[in-house]
C-alpha atoms as a PDB file:
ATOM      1  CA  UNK A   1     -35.408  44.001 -57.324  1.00  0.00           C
ATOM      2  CA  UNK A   2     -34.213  47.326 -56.518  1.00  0.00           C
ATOM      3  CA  UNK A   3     -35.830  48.643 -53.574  1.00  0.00           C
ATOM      4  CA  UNK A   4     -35.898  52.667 -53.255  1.00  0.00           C
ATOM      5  CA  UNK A   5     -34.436  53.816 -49.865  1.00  0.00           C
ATOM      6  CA  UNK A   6     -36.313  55.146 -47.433  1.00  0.00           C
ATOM      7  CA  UNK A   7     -36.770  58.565 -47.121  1.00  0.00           C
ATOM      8  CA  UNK A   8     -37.064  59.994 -42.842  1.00  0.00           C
ATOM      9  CA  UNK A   9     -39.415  62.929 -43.390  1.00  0.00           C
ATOM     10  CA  UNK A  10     -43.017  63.326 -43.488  1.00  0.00           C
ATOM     11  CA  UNK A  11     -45.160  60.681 -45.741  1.00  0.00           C
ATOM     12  CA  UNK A  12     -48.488  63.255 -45.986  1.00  0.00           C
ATOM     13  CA  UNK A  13     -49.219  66.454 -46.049  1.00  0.00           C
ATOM     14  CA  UNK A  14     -51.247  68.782 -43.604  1.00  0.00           C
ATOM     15  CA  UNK A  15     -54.684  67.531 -46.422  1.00  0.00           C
ATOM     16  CA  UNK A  16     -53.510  63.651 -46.026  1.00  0.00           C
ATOM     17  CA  UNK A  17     -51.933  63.355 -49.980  1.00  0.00           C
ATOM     18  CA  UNK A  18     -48.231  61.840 -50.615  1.00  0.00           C
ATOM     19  CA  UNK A  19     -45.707  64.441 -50.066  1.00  0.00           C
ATOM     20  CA  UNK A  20     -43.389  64.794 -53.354  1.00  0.00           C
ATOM     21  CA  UNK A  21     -40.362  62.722 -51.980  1.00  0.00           C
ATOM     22  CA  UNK A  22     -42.872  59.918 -50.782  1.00  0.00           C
ATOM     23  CA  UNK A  23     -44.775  60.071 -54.470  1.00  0.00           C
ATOM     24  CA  UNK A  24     -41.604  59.025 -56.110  1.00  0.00           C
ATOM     25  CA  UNK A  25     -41.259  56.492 -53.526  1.00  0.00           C
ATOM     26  CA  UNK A  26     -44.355  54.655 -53.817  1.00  0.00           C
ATOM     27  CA  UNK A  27     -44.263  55.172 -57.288  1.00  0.00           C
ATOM     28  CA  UNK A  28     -40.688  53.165 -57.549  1.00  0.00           C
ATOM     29  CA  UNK A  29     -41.760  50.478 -55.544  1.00  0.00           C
ATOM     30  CA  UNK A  30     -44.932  49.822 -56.838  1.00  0.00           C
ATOM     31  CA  UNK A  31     -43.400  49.551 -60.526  1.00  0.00           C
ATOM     32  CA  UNK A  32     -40.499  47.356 -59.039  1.00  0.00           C
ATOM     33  CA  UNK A  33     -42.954  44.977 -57.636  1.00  0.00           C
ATOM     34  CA  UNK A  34     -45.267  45.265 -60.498  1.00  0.00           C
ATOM     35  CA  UNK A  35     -41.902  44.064 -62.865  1.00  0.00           C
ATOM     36  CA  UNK A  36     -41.531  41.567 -60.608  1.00  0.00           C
ATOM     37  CA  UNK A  37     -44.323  40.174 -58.924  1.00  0.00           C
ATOM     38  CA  UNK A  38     -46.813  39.839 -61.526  1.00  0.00           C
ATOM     39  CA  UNK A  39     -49.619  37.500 -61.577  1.00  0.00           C
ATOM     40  CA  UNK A  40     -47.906  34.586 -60.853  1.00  0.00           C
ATOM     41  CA  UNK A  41     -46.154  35.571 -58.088  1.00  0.00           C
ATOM     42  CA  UNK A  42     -42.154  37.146 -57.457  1.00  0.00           C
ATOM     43  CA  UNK A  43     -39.662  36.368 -60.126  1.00  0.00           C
ATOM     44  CA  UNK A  44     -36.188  35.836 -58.358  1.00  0.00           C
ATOM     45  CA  UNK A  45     -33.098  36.958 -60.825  1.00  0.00           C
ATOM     46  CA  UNK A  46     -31.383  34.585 -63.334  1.00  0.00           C
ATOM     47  CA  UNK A  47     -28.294  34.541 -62.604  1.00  0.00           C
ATOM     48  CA  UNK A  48     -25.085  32.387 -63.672  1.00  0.00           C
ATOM     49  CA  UNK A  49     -23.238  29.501 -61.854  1.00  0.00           C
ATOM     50  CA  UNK A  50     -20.179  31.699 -61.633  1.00  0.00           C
ATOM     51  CA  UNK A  51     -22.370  35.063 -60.576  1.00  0.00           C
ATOM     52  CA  UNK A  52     -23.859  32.928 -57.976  1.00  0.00           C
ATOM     53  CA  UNK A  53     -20.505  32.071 -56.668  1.00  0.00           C
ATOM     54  CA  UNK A  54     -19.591  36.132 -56.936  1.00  0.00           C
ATOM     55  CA  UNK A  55     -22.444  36.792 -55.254  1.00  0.00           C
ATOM     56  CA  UNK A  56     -22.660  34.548 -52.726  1.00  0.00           C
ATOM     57  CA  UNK A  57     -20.338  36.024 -49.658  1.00  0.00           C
ATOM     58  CA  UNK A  58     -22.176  39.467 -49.910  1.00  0.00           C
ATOM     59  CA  UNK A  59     -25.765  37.719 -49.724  1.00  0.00           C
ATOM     60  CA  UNK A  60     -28.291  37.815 -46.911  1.00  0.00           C
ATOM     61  CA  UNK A  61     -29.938  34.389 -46.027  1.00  0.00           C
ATOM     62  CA  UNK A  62     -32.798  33.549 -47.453  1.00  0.00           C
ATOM     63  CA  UNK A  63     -31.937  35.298 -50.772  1.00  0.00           C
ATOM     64  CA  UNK A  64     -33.048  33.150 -53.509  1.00  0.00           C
ATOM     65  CA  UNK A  65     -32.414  33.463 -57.307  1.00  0.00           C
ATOM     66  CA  UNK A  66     -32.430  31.047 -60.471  1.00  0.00           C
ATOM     67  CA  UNK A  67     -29.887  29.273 -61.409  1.00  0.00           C
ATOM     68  CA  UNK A  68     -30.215  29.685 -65.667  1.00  0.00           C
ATOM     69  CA  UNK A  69     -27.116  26.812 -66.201  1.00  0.00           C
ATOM     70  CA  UNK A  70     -28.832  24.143 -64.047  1.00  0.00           C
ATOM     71  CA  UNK A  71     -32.428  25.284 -64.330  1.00  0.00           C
ATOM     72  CA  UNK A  72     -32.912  25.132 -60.965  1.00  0.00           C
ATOM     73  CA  UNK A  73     -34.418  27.807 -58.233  1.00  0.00           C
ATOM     74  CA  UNK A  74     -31.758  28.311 -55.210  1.00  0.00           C
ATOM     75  CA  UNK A  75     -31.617  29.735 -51.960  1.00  0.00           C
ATOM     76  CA  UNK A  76     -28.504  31.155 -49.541  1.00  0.00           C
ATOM     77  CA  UNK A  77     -28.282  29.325 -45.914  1.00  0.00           C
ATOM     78  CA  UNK A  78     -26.874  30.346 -43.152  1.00  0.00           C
ATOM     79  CA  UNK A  79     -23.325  28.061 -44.454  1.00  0.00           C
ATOM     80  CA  UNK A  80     -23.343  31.229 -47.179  1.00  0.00           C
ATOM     81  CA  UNK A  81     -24.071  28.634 -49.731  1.00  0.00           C
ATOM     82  CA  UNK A  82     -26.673  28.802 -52.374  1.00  0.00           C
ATOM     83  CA  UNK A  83     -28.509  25.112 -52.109  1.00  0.00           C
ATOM     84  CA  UNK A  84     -31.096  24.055 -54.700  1.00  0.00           C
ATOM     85  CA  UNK A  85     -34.629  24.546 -53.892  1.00  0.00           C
ATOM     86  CA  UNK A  86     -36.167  20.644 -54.107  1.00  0.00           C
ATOM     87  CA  UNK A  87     -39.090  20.675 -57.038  1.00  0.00           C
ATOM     88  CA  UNK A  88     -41.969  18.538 -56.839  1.00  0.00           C
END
């Protein structure tokens, strides 16, 4: 999910609407979380053994994706590891 950047300058105007720069914010992140957080809830990327592997040094604990080779949901822990998320 790409997440725009925030912006450090006002949010409203003097009559309370979005200023311009905060429009296209809101607008970006609502259709990002609209792509992927629909009705049944987030949708983590599908991603490859060996892009997991790429990706895994330069990942923030916690990050979770989906593991399209083994079918399986995964999350990074603090070893810098992605472990598979047990399913019921």
């Amino acid at each position: 999910m790409n997440i725009p950047n925030f912006e450090n300058c006002p949010v409203v105007d003097k009559n309370g609407n979005w200023t311009p720069v905060w429009k296209i914010i809101m607008q970006q992140l609502i259709s990002q979380l609209q792509v992927n957080a629909g009705t049944s809830g987030n949708v983590p990327a599908a991603l490859s053994t060996s892009k997991i592997l790429e990706i895994s040094q330069d990942s923030q604990n916690g990050t979770y994706i989906w593991d399209k080779e083994s079918n399986l949901p995964k999350i990074r822990m603090n070893d810098g590891i992605f472990h598979e998320i047990g399913i019921i």
